[in-house]
N, C-alpha and C. Protein backbone atom coordinates (compact mmCIF):
# COMPACT_ATOMS: atom_id res chain seq x y z
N UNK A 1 -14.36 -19.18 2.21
CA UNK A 1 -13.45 -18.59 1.25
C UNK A 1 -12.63 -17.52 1.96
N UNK A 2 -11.32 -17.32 1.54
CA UNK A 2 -10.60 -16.34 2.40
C UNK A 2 -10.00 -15.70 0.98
N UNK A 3 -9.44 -14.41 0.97
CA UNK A 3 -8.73 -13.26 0.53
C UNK A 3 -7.25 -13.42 0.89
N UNK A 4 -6.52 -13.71 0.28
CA UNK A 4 -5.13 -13.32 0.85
C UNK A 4 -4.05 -13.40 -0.65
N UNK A 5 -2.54 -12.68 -0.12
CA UNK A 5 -2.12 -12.50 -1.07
C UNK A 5 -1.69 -13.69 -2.00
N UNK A 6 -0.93 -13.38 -2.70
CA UNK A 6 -0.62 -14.51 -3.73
C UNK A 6 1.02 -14.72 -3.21
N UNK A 7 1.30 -15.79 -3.34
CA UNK A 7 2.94 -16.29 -3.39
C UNK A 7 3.53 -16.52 -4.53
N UNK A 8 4.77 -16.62 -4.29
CA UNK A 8 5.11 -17.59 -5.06
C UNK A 8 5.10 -18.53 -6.30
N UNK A 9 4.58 -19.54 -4.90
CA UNK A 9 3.91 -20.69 -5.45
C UNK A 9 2.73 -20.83 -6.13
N UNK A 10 2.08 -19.32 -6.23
CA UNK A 10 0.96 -19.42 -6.71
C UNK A 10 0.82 -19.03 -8.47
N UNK A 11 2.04 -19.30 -8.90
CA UNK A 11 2.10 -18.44 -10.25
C UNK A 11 1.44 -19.40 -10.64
N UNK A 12 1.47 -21.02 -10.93
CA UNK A 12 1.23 -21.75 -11.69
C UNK A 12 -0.33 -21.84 -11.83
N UNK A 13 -1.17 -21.35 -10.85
CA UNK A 13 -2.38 -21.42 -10.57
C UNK A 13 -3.09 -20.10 -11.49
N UNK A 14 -2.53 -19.07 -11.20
CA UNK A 14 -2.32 -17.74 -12.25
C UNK A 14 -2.63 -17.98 -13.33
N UNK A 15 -1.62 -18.43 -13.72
CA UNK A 15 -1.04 -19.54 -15.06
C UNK A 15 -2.30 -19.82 -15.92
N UNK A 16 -2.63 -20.64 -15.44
CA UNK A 16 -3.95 -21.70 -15.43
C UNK A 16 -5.01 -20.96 -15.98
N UNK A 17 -5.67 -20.03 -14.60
CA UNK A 17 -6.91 -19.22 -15.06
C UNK A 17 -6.73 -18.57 -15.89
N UNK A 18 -5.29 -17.79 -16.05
CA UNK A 18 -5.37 -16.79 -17.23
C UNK A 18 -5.79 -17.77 -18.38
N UNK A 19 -4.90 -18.78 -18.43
CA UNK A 19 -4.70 -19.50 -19.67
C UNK A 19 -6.44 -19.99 -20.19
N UNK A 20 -7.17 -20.10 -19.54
CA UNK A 20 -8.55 -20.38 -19.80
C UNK A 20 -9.26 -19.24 -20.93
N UNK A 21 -9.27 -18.51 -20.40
CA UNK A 21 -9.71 -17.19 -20.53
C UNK A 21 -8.92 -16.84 -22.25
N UNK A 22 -7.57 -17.32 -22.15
CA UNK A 22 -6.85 -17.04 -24.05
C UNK A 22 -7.45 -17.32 -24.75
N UNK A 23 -7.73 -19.38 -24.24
CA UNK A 23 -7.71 -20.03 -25.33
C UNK A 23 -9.24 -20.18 -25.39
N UNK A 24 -10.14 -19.68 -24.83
CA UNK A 24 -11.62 -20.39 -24.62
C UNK A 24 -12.44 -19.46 -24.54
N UNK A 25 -12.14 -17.72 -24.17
CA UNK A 25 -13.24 -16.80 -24.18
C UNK A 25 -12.72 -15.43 -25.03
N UNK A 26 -13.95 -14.62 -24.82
CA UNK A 26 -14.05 -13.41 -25.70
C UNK A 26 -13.29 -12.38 -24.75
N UNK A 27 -13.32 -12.98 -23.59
CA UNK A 27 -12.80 -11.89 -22.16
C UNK A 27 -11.87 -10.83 -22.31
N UNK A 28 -11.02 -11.85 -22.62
CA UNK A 28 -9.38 -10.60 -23.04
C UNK A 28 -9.33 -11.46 -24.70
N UNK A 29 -8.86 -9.90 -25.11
CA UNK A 29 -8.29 -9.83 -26.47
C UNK A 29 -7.20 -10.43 -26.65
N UNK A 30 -6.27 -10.94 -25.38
CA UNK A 30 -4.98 -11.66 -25.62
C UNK A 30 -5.57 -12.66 -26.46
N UNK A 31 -4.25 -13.28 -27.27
CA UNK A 31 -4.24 -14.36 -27.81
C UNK A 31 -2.77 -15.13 -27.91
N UNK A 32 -1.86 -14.90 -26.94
CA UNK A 32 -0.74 -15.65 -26.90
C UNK A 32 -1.13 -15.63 -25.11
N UNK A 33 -0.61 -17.04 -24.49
CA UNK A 33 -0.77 -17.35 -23.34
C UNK A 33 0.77 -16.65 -22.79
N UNK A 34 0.32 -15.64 -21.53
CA UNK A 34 1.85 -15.91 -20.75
C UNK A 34 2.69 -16.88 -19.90
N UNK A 35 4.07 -17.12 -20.17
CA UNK A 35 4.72 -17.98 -19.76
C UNK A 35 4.84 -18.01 -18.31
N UNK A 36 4.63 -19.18 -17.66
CA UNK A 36 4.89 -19.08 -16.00
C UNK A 36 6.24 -17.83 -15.58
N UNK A 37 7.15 -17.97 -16.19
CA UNK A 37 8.22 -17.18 -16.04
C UNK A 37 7.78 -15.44 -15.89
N UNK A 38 6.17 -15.13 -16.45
CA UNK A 38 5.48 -14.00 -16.56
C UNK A 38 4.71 -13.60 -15.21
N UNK A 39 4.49 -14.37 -14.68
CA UNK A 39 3.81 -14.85 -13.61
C UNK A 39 4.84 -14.19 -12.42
N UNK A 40 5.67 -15.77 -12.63
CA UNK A 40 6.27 -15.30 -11.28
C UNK A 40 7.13 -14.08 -11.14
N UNK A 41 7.49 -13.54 -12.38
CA UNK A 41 8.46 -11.93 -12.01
C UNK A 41 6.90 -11.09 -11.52
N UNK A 42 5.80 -11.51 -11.95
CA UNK A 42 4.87 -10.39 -11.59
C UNK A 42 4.75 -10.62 -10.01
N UNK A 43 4.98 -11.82 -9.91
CA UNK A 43 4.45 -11.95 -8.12
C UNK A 43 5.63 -10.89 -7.60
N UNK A 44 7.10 -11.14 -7.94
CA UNK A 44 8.22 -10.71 -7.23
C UNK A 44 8.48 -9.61 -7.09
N UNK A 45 7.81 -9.11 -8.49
CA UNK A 45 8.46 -7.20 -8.77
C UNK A 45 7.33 -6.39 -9.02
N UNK A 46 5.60 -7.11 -9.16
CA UNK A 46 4.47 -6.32 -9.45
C UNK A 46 3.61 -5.65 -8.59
N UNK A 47 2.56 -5.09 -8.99
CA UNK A 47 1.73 -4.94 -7.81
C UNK A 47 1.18 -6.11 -7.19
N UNK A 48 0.52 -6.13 -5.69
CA UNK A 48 -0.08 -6.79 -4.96
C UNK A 48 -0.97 -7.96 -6.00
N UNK A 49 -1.31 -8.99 -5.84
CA UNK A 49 -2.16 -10.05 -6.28
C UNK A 49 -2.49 -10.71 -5.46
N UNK A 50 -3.99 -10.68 -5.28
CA UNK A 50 -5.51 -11.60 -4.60
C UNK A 50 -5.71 -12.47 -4.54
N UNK A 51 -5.59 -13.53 -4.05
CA UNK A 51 -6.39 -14.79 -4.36
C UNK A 51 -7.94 -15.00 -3.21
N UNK A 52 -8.38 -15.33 -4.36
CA UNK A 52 -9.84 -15.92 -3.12
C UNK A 52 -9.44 -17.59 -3.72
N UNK A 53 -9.23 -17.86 -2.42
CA UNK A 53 -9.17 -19.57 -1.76
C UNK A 53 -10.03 -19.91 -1.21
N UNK A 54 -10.38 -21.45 -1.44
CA UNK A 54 -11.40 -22.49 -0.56
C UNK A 54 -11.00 -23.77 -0.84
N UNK A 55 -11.22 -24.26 0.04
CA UNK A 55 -10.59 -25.70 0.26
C UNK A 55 -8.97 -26.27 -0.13
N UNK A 56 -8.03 -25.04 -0.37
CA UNK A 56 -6.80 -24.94 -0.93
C UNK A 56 -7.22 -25.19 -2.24
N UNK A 57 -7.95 -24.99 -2.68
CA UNK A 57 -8.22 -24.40 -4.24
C UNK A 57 -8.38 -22.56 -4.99
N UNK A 58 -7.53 -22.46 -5.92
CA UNK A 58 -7.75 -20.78 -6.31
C UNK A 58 -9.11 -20.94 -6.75
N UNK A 59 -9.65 -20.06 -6.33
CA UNK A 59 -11.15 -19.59 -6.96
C UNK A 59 -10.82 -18.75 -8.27
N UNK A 60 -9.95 -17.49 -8.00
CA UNK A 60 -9.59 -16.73 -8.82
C UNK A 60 -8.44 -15.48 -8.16
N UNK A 61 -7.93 -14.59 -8.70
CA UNK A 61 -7.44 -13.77 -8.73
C UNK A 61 -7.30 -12.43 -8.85
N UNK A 62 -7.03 -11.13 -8.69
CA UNK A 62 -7.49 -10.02 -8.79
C UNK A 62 -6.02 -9.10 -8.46
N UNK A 63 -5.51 -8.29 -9.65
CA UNK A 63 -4.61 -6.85 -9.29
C UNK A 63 -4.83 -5.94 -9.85
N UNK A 64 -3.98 -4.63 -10.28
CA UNK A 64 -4.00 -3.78 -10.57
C UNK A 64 -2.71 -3.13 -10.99
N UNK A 65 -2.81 -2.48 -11.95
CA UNK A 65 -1.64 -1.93 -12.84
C UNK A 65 -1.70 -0.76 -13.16
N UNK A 66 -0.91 -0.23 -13.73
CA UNK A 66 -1.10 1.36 -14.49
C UNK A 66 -1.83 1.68 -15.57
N UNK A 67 -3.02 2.58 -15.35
CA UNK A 67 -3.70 2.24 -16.51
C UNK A 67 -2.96 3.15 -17.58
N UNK A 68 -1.92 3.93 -17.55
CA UNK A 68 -0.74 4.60 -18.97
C UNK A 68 0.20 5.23 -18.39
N UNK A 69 1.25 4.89 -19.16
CA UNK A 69 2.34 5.48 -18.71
C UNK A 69 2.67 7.22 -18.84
N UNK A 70 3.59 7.22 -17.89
CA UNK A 70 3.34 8.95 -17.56
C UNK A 70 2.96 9.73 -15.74
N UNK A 71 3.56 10.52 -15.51
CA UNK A 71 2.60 11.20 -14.29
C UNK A 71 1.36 11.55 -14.60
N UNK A 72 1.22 11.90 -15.00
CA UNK A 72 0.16 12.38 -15.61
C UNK A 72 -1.14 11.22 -14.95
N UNK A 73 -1.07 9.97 -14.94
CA UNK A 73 -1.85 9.11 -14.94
C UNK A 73 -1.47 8.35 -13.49
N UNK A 74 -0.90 8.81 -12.60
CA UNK A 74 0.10 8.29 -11.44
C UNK A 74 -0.88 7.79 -10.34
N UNK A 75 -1.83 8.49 -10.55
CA UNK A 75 -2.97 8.42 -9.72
C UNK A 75 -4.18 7.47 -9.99
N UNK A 76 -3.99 7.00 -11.36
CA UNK A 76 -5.15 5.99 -12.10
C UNK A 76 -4.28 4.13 -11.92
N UNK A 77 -5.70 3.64 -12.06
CA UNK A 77 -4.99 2.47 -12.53
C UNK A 77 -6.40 1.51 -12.81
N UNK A 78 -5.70 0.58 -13.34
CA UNK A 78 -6.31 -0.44 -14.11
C UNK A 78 -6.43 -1.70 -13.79
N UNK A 79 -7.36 -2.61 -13.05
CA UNK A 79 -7.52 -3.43 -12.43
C UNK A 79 -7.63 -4.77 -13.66
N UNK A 80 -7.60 -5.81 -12.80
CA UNK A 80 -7.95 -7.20 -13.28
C UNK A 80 -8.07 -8.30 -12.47
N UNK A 81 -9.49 -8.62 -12.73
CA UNK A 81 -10.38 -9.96 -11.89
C UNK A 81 -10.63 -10.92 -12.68
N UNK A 82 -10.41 -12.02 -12.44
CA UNK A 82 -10.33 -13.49 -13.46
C UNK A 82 -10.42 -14.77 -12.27
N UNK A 83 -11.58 -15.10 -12.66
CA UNK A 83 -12.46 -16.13 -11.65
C UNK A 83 -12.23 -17.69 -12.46
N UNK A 84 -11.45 -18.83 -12.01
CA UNK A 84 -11.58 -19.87 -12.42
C UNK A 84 -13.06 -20.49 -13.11
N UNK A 85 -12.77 -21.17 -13.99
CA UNK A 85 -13.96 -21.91 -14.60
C UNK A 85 -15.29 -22.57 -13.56
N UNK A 86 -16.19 -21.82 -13.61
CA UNK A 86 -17.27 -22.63 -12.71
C UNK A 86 -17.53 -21.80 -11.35
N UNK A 87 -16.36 -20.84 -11.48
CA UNK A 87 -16.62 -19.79 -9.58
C UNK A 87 -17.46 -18.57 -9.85
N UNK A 88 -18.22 -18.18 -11.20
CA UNK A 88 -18.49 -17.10 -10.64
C UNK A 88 -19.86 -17.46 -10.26
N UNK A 89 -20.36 -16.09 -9.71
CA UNK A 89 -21.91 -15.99 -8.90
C UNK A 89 -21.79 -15.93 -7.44
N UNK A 90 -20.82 -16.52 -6.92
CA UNK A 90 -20.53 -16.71 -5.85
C UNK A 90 -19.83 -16.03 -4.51
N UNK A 91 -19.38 -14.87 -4.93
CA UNK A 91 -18.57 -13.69 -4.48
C UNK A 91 -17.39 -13.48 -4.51
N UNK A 92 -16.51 -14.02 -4.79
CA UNK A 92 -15.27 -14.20 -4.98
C UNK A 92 -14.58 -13.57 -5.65
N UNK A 93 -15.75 -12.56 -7.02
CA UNK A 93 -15.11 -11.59 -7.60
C UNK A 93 -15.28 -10.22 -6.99
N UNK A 94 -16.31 -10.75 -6.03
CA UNK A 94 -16.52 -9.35 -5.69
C UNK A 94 -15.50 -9.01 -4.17
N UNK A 95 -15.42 -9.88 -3.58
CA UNK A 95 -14.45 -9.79 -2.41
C UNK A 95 -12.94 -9.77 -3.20
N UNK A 96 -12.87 -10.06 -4.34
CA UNK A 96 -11.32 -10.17 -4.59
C UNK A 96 -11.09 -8.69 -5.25
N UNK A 97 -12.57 -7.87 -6.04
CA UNK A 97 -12.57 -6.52 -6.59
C UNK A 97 -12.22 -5.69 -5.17
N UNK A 98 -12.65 -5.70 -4.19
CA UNK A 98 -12.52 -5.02 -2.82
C UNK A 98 -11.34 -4.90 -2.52
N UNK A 99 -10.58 -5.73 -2.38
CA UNK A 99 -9.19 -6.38 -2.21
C UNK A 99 -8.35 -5.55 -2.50
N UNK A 100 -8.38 -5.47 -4.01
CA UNK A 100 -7.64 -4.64 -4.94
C UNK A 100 -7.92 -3.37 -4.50
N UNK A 101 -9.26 -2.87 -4.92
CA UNK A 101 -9.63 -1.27 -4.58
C UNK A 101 -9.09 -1.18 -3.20
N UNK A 102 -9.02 -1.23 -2.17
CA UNK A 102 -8.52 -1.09 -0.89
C UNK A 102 -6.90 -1.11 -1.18
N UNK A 103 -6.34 -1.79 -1.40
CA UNK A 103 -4.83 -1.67 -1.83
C UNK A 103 -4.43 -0.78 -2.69
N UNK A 104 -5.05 -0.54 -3.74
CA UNK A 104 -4.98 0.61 -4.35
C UNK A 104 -5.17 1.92 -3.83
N UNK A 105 -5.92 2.24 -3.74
CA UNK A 105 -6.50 3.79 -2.49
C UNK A 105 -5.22 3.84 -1.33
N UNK A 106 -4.89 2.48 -0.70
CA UNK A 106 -3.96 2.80 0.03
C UNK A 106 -2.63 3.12 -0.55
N UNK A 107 -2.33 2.63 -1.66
CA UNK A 107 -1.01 3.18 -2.21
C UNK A 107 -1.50 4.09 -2.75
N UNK A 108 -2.50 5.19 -2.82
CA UNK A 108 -2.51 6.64 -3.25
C UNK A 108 -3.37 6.55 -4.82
N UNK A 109 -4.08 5.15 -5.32
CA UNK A 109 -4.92 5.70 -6.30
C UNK A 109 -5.93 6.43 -5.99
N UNK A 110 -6.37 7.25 -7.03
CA UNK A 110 -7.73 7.58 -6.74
C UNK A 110 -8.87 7.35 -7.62
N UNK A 111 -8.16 6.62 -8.81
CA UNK A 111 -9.79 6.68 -9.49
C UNK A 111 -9.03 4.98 -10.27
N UNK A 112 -10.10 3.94 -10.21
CA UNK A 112 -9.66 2.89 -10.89
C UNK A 112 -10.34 2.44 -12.19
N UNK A 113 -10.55 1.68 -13.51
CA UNK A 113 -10.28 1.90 -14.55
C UNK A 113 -10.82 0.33 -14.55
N UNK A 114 -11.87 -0.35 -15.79
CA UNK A 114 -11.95 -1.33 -16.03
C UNK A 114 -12.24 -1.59 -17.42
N UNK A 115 -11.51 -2.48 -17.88
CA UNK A 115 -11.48 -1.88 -19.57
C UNK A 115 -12.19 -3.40 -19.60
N UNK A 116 -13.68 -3.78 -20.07
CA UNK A 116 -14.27 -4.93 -20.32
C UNK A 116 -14.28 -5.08 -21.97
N UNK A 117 -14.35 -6.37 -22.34
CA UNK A 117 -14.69 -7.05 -23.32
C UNK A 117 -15.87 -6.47 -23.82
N UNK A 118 -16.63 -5.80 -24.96
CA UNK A 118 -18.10 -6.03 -24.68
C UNK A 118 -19.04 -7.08 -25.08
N UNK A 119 -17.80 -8.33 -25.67
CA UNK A 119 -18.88 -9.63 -25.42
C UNK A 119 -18.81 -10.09 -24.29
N UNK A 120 -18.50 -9.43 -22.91
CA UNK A 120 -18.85 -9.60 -21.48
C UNK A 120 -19.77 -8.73 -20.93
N UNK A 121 -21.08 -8.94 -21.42
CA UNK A 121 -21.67 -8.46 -20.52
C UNK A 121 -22.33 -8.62 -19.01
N UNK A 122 -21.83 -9.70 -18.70
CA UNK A 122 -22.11 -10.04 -17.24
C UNK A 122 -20.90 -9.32 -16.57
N UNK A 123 -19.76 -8.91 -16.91
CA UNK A 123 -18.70 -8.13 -16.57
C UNK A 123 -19.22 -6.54 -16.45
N UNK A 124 -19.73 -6.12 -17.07
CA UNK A 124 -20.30 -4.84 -17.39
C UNK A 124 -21.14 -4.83 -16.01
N UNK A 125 -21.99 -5.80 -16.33
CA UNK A 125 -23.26 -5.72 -14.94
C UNK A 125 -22.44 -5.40 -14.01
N UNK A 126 -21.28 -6.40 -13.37
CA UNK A 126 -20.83 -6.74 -12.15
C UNK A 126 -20.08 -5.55 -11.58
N UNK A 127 -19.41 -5.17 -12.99
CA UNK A 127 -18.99 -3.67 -11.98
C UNK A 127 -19.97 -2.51 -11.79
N UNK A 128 -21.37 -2.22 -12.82
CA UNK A 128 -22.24 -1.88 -12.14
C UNK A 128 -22.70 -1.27 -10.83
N UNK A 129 -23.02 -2.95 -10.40
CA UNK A 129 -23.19 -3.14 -9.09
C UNK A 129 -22.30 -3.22 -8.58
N UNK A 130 -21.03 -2.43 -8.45
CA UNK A 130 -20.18 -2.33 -7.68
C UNK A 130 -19.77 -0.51 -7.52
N UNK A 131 -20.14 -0.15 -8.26
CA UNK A 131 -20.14 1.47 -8.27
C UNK A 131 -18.93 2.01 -9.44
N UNK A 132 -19.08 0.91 -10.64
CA UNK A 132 -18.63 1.64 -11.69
C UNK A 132 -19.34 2.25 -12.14
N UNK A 133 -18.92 3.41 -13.56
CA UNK A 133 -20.18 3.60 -14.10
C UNK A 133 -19.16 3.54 -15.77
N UNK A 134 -20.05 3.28 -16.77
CA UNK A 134 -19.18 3.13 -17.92
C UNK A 134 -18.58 4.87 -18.45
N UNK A 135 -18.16 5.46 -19.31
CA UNK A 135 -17.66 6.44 -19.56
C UNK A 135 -16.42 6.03 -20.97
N UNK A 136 -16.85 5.04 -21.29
CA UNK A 136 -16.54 4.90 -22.88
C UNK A 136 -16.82 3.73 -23.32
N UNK A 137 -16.91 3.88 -24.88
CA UNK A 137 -16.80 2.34 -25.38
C UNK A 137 -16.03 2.62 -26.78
N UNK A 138 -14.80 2.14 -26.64
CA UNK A 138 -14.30 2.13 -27.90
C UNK A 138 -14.64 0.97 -29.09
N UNK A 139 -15.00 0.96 -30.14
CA UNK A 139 -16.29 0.61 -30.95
C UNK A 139 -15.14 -0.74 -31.81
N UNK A 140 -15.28 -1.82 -31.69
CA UNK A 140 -14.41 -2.65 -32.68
C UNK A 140 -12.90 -2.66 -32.64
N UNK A 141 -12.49 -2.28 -31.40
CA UNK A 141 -11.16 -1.82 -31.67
C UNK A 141 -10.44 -3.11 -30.55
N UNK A 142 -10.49 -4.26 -30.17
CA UNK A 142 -10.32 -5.66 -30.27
C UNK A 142 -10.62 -6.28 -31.52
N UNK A 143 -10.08 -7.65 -31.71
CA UNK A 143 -10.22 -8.66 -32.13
C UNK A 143 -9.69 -9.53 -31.98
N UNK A 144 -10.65 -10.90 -32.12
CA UNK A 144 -10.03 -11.95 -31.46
C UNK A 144 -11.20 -13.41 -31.92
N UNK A 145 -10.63 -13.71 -32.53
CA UNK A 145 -10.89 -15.33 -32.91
C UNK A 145 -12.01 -14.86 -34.16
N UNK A 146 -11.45 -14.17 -34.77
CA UNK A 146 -11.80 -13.77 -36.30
C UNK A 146 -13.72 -12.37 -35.70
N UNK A 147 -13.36 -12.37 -35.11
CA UNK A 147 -14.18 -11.07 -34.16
C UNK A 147 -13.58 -9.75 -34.36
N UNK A 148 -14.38 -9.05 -34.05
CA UNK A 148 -14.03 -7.26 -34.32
C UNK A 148 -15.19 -6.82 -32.53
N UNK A 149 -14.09 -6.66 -31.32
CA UNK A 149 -14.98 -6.20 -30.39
C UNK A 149 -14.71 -5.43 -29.67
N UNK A 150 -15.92 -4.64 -29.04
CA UNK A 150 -16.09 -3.45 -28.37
C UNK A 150 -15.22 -3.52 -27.34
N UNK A 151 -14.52 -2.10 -26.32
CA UNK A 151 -13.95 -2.12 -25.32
C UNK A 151 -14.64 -1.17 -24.54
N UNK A 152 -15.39 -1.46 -23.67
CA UNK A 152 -16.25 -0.85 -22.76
C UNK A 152 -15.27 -0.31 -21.61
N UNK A 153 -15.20 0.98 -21.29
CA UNK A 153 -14.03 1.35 -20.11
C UNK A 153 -15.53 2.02 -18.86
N UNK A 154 -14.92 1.36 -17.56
CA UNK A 154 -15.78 2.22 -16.39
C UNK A 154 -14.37 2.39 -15.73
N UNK A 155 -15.00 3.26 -14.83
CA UNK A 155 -14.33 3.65 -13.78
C UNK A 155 -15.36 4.14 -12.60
N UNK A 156 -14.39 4.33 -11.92
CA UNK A 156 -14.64 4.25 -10.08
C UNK A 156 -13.74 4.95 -9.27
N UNK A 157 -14.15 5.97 -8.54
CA UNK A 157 -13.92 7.33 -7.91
C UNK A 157 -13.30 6.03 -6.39
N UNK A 158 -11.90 5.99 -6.37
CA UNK A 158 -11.59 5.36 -4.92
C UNK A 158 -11.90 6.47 -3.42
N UNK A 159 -12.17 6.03 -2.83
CA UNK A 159 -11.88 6.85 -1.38
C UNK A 159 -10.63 6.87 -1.00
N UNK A 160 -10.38 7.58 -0.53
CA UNK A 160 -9.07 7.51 0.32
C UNK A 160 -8.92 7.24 1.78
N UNK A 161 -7.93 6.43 2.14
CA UNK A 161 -7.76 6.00 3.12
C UNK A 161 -7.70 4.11 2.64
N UNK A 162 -7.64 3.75 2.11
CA UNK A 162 -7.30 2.63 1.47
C UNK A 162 -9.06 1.50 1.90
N UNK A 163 -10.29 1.94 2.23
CA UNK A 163 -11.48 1.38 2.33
C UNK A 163 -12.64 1.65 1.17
N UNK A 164 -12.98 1.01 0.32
CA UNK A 164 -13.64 1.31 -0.51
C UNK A 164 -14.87 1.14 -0.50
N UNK A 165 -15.43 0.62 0.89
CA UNK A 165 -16.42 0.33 1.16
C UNK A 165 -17.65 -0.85 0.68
């Protein structure tokens, strides 16, 4: 499996995993799929995007955004890891979470932000064991597919120097 950025060509693959995740889980509260056209301005004009590849297949994906608008928050941000159907367990989220945190720290974040589902709790674990720690849960304030659900927020103190170890 290798780490490298995203192209292009890779919106449609984007595409895809997000689109799993709309129409089929509790993961994200979205419920309208974004249009490839969403995709590719994000590759062109967004932050950095991850792919973990194997065999010229996406495993999954991983970036990071602002977690609110304002200076105030210039220094935070808000990540997102989304592993194709059938990849996780395998590391791919966790080499593609690295990815991000390292790119981030190097463009000057310092503290990163993971706002989980809380009918994900294998999401919860994973950043865990990665050196989140939780520090809120906003109580019912999703819904999604006639659901009322929790938003569990962690965060994670980056190092600086763009290695997160």
């Amino acid at each position: 499996m290798i780490i490298r950025r995203a192209e292009a060509g890779d919106a449609e693959a984007l595409a895809g995993i997000h689109r799993y995740y709309v129409r089929e889980t509790l993961v994200t509260f979205t419920t309208e799929e974004k249009p490839l056209k969403h995709w590719q301005e994000g590759l062109r004009n967004g932050p950095p995007v991850f792919l973990a590849v194997a065999a010229g297949k996406v495993l999954g994906y991983g970036t990071y955004g602002a977690f609110r608008a304002g200076p105030g928050y210039a220094r935070t941000a808000e990540h997102s890891v989304y592993l194709a159907p059938g990849e996780t367990g395998r590391g791919a989220g966790r080499r593609l979470l690295a990815a991000v945190e390292a790119a981030a720290a190097a463009a000057g974040i310092e503290v990163m932000v993971a706002g989980i589902s809380g009918a994900n709790p294998e999401a919860v674990a994973f950043h865990a064991r990665l050196g989140y720690r939780e520090t809120g849960r906003l109580v019912k304030v999703g819904q999604k597919a006639g659901r009322r659900l929790d938003l569990v927020l962690m965060q994670k103190n980056l190092p600086q120097g763009g290695d997160p170890g």
